[in-house]
C-alpha atoms as a PDB file:
ATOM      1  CA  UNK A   1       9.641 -28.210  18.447  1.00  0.00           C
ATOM      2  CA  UNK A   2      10.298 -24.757  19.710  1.00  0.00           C
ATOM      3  CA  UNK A   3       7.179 -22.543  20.080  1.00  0.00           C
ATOM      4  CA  UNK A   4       6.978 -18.296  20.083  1.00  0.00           C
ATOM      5  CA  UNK A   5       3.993 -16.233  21.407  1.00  0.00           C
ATOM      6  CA  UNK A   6       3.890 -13.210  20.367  1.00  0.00           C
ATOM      7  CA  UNK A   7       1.997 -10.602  22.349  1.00  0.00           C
ATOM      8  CA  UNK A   8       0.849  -6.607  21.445  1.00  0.00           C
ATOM      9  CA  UNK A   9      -1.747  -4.651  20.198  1.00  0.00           C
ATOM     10  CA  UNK A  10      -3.317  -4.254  16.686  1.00  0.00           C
ATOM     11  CA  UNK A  11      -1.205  -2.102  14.636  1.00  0.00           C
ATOM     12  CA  UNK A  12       1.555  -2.756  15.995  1.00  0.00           C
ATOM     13  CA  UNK A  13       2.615  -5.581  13.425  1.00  0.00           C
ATOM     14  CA  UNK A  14       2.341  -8.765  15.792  1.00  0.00           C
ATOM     15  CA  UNK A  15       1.253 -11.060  12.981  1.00  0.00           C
ATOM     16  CA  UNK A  16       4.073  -9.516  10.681  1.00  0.00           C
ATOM     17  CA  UNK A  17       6.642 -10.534  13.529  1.00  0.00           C
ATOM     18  CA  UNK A  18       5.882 -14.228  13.473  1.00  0.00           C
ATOM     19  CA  UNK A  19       5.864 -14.033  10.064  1.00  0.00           C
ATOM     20  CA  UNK A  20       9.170 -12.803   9.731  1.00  0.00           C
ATOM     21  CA  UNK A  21      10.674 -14.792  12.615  1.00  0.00           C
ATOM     22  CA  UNK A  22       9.092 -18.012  10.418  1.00  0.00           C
ATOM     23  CA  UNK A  23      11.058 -16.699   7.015  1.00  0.00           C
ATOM     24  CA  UNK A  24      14.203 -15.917   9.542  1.00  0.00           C
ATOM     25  CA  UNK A  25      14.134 -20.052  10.346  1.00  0.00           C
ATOM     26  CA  UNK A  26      13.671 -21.045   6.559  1.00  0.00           C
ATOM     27  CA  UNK A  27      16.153 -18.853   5.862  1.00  0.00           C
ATOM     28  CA  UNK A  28      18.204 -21.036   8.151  1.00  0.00           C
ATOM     29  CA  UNK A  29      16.193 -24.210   6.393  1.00  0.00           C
ATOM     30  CA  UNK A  30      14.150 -25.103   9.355  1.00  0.00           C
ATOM     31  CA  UNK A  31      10.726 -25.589   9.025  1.00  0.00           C
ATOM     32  CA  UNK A  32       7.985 -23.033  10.427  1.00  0.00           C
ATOM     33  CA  UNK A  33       4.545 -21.993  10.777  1.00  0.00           C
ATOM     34  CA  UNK A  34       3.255 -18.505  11.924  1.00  0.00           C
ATOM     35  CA  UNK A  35      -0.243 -17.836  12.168  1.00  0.00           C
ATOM     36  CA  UNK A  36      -2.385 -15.335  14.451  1.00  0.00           C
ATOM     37  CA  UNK A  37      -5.005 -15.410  17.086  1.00  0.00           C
ATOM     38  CA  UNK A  38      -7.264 -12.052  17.469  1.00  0.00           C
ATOM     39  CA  UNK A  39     -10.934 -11.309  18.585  1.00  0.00           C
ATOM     40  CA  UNK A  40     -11.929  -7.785  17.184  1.00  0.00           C
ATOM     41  CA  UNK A  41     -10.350  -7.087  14.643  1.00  0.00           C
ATOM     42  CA  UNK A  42      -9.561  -3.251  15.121  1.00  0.00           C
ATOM     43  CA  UNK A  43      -6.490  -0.518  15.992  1.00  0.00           C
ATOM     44  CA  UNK A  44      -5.257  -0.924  19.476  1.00  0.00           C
ATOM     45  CA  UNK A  45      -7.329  -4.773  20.159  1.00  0.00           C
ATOM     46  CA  UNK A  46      -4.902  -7.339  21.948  1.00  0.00           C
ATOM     47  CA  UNK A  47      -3.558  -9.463  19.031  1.00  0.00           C
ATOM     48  CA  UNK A  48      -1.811 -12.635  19.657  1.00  0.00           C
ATOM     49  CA  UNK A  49       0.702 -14.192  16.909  1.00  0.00           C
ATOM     50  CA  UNK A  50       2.290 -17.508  17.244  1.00  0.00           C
ATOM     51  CA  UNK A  51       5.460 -19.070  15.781  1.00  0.00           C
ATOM     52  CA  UNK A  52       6.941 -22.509  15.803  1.00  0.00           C
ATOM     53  CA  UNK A  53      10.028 -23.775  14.568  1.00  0.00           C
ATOM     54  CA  UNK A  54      11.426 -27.355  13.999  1.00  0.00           C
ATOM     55  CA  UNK A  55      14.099 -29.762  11.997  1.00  0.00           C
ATOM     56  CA  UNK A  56      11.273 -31.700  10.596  1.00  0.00           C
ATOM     57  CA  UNK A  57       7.743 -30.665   9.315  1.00  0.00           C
ATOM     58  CA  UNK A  58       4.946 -29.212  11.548  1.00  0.00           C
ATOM     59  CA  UNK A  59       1.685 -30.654  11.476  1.00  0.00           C
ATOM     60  CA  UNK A  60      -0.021 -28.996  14.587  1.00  0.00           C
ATOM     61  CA  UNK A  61      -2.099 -26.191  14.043  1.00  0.00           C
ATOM     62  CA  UNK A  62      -3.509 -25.258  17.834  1.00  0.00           C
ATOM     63  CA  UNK A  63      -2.457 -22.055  19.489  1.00  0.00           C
ATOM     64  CA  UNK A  64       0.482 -22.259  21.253  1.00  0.00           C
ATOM     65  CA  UNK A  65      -0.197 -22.495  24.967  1.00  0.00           C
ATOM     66  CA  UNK A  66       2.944 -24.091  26.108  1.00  0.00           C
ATOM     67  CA  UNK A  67       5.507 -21.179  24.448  1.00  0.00           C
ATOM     68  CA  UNK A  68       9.523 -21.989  24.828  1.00  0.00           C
ATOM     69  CA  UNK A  69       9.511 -17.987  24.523  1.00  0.00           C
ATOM     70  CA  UNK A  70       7.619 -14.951  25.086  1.00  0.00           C
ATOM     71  CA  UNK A  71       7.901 -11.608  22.964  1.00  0.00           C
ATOM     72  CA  UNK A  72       5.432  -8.755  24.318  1.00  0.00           C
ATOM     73  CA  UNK A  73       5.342  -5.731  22.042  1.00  0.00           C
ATOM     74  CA  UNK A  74       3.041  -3.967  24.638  1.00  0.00           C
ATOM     75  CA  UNK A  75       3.950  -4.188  28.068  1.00  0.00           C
ATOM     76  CA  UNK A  76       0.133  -2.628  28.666  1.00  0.00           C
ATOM     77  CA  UNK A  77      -0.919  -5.854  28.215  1.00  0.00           C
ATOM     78  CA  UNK A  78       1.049  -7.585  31.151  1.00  0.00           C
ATOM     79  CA  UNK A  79      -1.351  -6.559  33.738  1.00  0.00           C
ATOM     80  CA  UNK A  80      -4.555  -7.055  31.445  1.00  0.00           C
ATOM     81  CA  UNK A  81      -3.781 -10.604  29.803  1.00  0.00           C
ATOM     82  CA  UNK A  82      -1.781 -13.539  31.612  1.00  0.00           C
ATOM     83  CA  UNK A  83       0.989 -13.574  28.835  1.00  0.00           C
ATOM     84  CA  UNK A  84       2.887 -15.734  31.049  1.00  0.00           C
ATOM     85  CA  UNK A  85       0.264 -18.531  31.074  1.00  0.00           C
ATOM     86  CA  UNK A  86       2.007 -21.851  29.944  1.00  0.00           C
ATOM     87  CA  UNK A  87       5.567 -20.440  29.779  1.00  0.00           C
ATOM     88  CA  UNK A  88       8.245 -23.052  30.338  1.00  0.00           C
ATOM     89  CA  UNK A  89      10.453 -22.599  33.122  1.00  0.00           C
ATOM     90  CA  UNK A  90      13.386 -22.188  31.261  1.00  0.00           C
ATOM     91  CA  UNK A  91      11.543 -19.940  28.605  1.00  0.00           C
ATOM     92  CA  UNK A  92      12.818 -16.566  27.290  1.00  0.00           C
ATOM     93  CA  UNK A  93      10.670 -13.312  27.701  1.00  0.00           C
ATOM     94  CA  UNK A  94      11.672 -10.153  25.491  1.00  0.00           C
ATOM     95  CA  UNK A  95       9.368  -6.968  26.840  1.00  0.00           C
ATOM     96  CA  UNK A  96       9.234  -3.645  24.926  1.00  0.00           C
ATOM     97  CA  UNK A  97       9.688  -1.500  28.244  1.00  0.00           C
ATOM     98  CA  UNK A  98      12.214   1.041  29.116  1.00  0.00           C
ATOM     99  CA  UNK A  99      11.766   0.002  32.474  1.00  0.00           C
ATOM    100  CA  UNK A 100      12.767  -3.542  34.442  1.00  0.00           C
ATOM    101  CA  UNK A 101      11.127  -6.709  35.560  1.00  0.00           C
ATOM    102  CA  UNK A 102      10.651  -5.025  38.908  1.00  0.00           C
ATOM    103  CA  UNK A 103       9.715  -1.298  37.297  1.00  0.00           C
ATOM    104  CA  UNK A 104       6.898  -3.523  35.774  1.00  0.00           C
ATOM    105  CA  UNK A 105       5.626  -4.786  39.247  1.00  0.00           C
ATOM    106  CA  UNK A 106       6.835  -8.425  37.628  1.00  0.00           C
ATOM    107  CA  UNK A 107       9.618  -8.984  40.176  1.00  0.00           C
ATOM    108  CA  UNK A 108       7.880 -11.991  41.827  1.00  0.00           C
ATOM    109  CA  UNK A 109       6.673 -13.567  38.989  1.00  0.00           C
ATOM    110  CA  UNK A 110      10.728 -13.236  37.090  1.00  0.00           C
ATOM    111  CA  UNK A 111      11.894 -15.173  40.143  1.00  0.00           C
ATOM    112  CA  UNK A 112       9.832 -18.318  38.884  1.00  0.00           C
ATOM    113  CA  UNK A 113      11.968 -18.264  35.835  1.00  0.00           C
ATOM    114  CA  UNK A 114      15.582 -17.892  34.882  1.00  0.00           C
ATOM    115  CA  UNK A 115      16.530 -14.378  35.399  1.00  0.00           C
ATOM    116  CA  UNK A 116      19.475 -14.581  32.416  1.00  0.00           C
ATOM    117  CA  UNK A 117      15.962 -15.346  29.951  1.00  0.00           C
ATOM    118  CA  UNK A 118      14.150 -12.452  30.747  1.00  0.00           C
ATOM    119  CA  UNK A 119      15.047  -9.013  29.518  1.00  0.00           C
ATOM    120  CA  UNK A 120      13.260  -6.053  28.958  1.00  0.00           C
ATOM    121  CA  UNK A 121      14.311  -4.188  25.579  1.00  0.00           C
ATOM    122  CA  UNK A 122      13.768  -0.364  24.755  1.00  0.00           C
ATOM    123  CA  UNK A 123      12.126  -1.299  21.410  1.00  0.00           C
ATOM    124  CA  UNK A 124       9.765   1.590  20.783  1.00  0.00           C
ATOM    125  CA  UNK A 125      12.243   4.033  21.119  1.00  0.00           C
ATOM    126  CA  UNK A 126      14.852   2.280  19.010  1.00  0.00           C
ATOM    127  CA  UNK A 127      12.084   1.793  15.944  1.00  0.00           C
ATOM    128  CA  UNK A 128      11.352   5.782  16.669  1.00  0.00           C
ATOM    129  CA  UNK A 129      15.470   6.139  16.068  1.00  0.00           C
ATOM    130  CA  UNK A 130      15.711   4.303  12.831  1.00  0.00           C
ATOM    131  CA  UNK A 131      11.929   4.319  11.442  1.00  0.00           C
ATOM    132  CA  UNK A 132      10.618   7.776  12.181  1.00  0.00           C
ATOM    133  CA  UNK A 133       7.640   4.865  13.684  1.00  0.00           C
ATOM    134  CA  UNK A 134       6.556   3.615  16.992  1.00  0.00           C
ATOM    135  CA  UNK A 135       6.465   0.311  15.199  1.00  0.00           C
ATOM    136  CA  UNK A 136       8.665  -2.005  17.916  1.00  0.00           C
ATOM    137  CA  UNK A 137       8.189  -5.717  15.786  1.00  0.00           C
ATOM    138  CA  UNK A 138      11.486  -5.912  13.643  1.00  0.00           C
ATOM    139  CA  UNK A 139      12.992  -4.077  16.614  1.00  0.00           C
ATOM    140  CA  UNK A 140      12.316  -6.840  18.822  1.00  0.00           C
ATOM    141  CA  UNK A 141      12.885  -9.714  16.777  1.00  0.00           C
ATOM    142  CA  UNK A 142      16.693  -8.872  16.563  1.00  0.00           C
ATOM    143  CA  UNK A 143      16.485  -8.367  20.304  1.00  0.00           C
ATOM    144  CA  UNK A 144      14.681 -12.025  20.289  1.00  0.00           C
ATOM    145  CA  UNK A 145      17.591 -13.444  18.179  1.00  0.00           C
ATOM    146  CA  UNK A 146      20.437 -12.334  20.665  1.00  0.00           C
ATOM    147  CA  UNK A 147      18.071 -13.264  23.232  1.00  0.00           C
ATOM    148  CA  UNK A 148      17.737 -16.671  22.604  1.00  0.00           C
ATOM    149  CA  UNK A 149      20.460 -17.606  19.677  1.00  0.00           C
ATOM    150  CA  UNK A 150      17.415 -19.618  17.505  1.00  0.00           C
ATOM    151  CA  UNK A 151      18.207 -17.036  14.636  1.00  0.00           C
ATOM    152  CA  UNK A 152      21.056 -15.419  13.777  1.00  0.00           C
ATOM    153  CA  UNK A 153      20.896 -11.586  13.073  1.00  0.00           C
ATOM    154  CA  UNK A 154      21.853 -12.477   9.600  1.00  0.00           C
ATOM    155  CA  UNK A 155      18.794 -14.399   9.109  1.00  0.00           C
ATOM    156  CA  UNK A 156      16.420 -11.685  10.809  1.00  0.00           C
ATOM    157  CA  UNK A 157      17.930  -9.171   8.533  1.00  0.00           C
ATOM    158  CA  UNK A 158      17.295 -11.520   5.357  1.00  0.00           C
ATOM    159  CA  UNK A 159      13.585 -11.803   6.370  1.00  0.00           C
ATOM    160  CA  UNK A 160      12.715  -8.235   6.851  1.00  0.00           C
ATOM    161  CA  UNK A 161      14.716  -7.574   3.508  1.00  0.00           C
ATOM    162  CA  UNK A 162      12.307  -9.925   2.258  1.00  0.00           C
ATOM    163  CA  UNK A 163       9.599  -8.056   3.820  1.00  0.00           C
ATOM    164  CA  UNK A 164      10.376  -5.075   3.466  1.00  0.00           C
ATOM    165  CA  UNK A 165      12.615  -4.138   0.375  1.00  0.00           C
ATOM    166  CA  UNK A 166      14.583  -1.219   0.125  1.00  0.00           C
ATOM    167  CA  UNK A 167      14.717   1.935   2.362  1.00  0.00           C
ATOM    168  CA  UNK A 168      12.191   0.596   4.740  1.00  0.00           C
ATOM    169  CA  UNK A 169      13.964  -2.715   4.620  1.00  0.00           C
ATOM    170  CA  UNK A 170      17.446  -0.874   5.566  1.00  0.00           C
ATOM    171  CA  UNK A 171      15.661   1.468   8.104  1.00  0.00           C
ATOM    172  CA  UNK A 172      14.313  -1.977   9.508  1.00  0.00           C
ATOM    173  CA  UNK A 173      16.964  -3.806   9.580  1.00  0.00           C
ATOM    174  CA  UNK A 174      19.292  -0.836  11.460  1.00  0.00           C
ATOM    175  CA  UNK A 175      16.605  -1.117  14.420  1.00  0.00           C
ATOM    176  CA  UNK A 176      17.066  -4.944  14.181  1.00  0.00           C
ATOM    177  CA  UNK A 177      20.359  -4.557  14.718  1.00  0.00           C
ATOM    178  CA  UNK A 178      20.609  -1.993  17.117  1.00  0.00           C
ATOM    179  CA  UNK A 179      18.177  -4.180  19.348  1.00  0.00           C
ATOM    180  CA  UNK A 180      20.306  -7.254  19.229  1.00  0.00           C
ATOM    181  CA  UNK A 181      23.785  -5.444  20.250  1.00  0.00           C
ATOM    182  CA  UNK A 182      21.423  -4.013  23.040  1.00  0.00           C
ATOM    183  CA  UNK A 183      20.507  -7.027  24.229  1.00  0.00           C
ATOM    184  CA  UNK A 184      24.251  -8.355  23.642  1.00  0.00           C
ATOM    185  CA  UNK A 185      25.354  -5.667  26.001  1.00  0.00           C
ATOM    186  CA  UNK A 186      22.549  -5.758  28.753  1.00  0.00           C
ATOM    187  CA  UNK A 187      23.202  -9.944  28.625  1.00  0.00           C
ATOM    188  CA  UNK A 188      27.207  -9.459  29.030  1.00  0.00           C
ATOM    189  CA  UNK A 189      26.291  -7.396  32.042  1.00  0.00           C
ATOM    190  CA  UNK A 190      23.872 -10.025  33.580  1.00  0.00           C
ATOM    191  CA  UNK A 191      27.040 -12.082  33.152  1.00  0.00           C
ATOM    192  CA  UNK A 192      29.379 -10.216  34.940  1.00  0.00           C
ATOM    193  CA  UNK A 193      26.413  -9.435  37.848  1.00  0.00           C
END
């Protein structure tokens, strides 16, 4: 079983990302189950959304503690919430930031993992590009799919379509996109590092 945690703040459509990512997998006829974990319920709170993904049904229903991968919509939160707390070694992170690992004062803590998983992903300012929004979820769930390979982009843009029919859907999906050939491009030049 692969598990997603999905980290941000309210209104920034955390819960709508794991639901997506969950119709992106049975697009792909996996099975799935996204649910959310939140305390006050209000603009702005810290808002946790979790995702898991299998080849066979899912019967657990605790929060996921022990995530294969890490998506944080806010990077705010890094220094305010251990969103790193059970992350397997080998896990992927995906941060909304414009800056780096080490811009974000994370450099000691990337080393513990493996530096080709981690990436930091200008997400805001590609859903400003194509939405008109600050809204950075479908954003980074095509930057999660070239990320990690779980999804394909064509499965990502099928469950926002879903989602989101018609112009919004379209406008979505462009961001989606345009995160995953980022991410495509900044992994090509980990490669050649």
């Amino acid at each position: 079983m692969y598990q997603v945690r999905i980290h941000g703040r309210g209104g920034q459509g955390v819960v709508t990302a794991a639901e997506m990512l969950s119709t992106a997998t049975f697009v792909e006829g996996r099975f799935a189950q996204a649910f959310p974990s939140f305390g006050s319920e209000r603009m702005g709170a810290p808002v946790v959304a979790y995702c898991r993904i299998d080849d066979r049904e899912i019967r657990s229903r605790e929060p996921v503690s022990r995530p294969d991968a890490l998506i944080v919509q806010d990077p705010t939160l890094l220094h305010q919430v251990d969103v790193f707390d059970g992350l397997a070694p080998d896990g992927y992170v995906l941060i909304n930031s414009v800056r780096s690992f080490d811009e974000l004062g994370l450099g000691e803590l990337a080393e513990r993992f493996r530096r080709e998983r981690l990436l930091t992903v200008p997400a805001t300012d590609l859903a400003r590009e194509h939405l008109g929004r600050p809204v950075p979820n479908t954003v980074l769930l095509g930057g999660f799919a070239a990320l990690s390979g779980l999804i394909s982009e064509a499965s990502v843009a099928a469950a926002i379509r879903e989602r989101f029919p018609g112009a919004l859907g379209e406008a979505n999906v462009a961001a989606a996109e345009a995160a995953y050939e980022y991410v495509r491009d900044e992994m090509r030049q980990l490669a050649h590092a």
